[in-house]
C-alpha atoms as a PDB file:
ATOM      1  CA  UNK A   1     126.970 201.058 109.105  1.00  0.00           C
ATOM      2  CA  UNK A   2     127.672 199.762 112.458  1.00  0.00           C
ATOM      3  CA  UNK A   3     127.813 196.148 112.429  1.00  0.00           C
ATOM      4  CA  UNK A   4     125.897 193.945 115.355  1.00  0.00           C
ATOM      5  CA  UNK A   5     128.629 191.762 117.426  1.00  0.00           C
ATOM      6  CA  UNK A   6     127.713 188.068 116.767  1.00  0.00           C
ATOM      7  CA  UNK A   7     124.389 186.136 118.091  1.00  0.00           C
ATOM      8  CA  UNK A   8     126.059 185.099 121.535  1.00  0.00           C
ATOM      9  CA  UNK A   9     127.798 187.758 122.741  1.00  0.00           C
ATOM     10  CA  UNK A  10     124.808 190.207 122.738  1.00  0.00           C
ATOM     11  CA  UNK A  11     123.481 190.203 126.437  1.00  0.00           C
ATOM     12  CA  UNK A  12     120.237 189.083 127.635  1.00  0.00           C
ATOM     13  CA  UNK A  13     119.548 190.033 131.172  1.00  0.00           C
ATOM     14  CA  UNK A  14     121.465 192.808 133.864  1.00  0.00           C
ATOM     15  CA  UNK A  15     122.709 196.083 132.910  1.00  0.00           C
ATOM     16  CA  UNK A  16     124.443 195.101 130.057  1.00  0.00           C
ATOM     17  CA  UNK A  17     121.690 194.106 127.964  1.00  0.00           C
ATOM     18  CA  UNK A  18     119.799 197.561 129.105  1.00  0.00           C
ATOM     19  CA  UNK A  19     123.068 199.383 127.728  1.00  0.00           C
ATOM     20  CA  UNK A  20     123.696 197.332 125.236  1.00  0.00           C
ATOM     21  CA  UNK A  21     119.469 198.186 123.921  1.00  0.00           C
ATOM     22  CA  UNK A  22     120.385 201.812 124.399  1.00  0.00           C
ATOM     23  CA  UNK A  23     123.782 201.914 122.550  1.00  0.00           C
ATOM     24  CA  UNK A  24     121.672 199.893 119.458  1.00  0.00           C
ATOM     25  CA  UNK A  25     119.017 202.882 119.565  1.00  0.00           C
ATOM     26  CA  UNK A  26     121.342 205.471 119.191  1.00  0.00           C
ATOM     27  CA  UNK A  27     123.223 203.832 117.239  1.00  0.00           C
ATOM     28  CA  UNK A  28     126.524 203.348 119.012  1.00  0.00           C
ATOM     29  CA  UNK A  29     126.780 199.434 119.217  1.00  0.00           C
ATOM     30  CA  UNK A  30     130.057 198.326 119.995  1.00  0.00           C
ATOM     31  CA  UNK A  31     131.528 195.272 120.562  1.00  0.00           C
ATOM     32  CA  UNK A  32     130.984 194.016 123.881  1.00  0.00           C
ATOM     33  CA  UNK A  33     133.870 193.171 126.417  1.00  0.00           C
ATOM     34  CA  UNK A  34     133.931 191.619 129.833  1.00  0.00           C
ATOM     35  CA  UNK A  35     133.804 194.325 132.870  1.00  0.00           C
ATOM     36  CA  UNK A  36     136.669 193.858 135.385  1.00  0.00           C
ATOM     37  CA  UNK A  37     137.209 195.899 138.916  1.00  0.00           C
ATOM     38  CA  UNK A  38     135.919 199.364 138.720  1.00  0.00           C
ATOM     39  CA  UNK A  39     133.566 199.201 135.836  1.00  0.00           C
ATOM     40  CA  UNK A  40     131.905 195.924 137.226  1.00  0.00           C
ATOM     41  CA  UNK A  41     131.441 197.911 140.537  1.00  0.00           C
ATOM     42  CA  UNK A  42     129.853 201.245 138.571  1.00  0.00           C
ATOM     43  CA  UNK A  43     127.929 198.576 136.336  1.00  0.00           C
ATOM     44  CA  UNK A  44     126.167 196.473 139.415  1.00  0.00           C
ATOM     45  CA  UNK A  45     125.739 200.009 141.566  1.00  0.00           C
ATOM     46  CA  UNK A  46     123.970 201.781 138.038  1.00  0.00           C
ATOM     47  CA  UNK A  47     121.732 198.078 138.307  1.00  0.00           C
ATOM     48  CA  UNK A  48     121.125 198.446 141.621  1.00  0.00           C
ATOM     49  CA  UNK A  49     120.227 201.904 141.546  1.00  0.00           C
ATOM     50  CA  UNK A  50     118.078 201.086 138.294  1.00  0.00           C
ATOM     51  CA  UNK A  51     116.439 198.374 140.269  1.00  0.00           C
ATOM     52  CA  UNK A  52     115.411 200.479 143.145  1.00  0.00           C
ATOM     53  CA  UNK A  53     113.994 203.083 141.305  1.00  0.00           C
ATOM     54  CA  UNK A  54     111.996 200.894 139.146  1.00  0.00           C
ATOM     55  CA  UNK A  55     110.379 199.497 141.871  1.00  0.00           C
ATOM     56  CA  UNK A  56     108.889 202.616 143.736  1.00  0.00           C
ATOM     57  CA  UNK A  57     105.517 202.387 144.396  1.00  0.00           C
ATOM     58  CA  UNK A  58     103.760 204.163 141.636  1.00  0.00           C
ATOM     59  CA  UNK A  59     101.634 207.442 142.566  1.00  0.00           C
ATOM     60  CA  UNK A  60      98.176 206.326 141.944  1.00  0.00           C
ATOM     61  CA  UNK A  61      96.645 206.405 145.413  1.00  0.00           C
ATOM     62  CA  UNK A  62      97.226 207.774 148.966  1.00  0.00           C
ATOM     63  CA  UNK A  63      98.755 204.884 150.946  1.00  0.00           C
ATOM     64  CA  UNK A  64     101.546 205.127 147.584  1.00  0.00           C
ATOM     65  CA  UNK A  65     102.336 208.249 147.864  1.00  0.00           C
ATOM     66  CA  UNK A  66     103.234 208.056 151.093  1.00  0.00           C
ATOM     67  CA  UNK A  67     105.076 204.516 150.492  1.00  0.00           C
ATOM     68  CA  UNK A  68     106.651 206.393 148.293  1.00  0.00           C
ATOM     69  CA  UNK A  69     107.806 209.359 150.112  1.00  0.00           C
ATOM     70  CA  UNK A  70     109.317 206.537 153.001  1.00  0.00           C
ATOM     71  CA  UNK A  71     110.848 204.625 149.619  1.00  0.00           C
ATOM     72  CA  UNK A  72     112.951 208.071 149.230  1.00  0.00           C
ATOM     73  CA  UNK A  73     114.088 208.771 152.184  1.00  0.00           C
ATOM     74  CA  UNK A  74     115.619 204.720 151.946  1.00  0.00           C
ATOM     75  CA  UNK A  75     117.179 205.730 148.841  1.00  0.00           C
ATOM     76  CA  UNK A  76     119.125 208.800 149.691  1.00  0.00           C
ATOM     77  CA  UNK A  77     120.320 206.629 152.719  1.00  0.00           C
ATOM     78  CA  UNK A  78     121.873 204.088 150.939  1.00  0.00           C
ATOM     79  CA  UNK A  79     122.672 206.202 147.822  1.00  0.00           C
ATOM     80  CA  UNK A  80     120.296 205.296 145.243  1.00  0.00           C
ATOM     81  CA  UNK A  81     118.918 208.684 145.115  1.00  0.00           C
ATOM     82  CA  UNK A  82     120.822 211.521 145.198  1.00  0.00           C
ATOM     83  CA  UNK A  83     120.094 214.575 147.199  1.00  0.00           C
ATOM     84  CA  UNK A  84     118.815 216.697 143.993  1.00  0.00           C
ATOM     85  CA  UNK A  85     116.805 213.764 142.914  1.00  0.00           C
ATOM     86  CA  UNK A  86     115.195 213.200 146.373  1.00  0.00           C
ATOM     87  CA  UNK A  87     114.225 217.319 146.671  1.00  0.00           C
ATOM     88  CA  UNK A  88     112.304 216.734 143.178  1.00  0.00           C
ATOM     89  CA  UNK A  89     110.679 212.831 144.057  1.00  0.00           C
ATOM     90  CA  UNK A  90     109.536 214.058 147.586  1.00  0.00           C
ATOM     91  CA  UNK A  91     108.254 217.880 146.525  1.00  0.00           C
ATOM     92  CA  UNK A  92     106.290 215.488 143.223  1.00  0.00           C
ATOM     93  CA  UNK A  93     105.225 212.996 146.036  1.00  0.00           C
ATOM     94  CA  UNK A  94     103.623 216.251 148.494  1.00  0.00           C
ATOM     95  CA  UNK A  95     102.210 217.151 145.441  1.00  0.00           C
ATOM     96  CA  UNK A  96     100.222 213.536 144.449  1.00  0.00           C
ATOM     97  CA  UNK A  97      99.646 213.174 148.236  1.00  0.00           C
ATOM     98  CA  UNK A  98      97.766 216.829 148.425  1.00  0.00           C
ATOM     99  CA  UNK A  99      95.881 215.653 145.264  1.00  0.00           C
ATOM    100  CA  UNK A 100      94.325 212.480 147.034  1.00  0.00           C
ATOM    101  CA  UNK A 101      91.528 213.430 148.818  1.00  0.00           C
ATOM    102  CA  UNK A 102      91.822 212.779 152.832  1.00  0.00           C
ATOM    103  CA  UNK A 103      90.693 209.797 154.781  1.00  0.00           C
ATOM    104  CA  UNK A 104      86.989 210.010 156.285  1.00  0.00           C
ATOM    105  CA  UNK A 105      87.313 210.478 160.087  1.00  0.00           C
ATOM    106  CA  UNK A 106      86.200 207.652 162.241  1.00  0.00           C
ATOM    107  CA  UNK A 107      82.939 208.084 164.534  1.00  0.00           C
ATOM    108  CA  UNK A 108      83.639 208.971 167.923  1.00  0.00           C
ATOM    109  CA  UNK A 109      87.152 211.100 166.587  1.00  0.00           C
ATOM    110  CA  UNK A 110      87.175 214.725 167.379  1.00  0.00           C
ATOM    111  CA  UNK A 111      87.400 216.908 164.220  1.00  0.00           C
ATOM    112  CA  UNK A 112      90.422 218.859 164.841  1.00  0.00           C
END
């Protein structure tokens, strides 16, 4: 049996405690360490990507969908997303946004 580090060395916020809550599920808690150059830089970009992603606007309704779909395009720019990922998000976003039904046309608008 794997034995839990002590009390105040278990993290409680960031990516560490996120890790740290996956390694205790699958069983694989280790003793934690301090990050240093190129982990700390993988660890706050896996955050950051973690963080972006987690806030997307959800696909419940039209104007979300195609928040969304703008959301994406953000990502892949500043490489949150990668370019498989974005394929997938913005062909599931199409979908939601041909689900929704369209917007009532406004008196006086020709019908095109």
């Amino acid at each position: 049996m794997i034995q839990s580090p002590p009390l105040e060395t278990i993290p409680t916020t960031g990516f560490a405690a996120l890790q740290y809550q996956l390694d205790q599920k699958a069983g694989k808690a280790r003793p934690l360490r301090p990050l240093a150059g190129e982990e700390l830089i993988e660890a706050a970009e896996a955050a950051a990507r973690l963080g972006y992603l987690g806030a997307m606007p959800r696909l419940t309704k039209r104007s979300n969908a195609q928040a969304s779909i703008a959301c994406i395009a953000v990502g892949v720019q500043r490489r949150y997303i990668s370019g498989v990922e974005a394929r997938t998000m913005l062909y599931t976003a199409q979908l939601a946004l041909g689900a929704f039904p369209k917007r009532q046309q406004q008196k006086g608008r020709k019908q095109k």
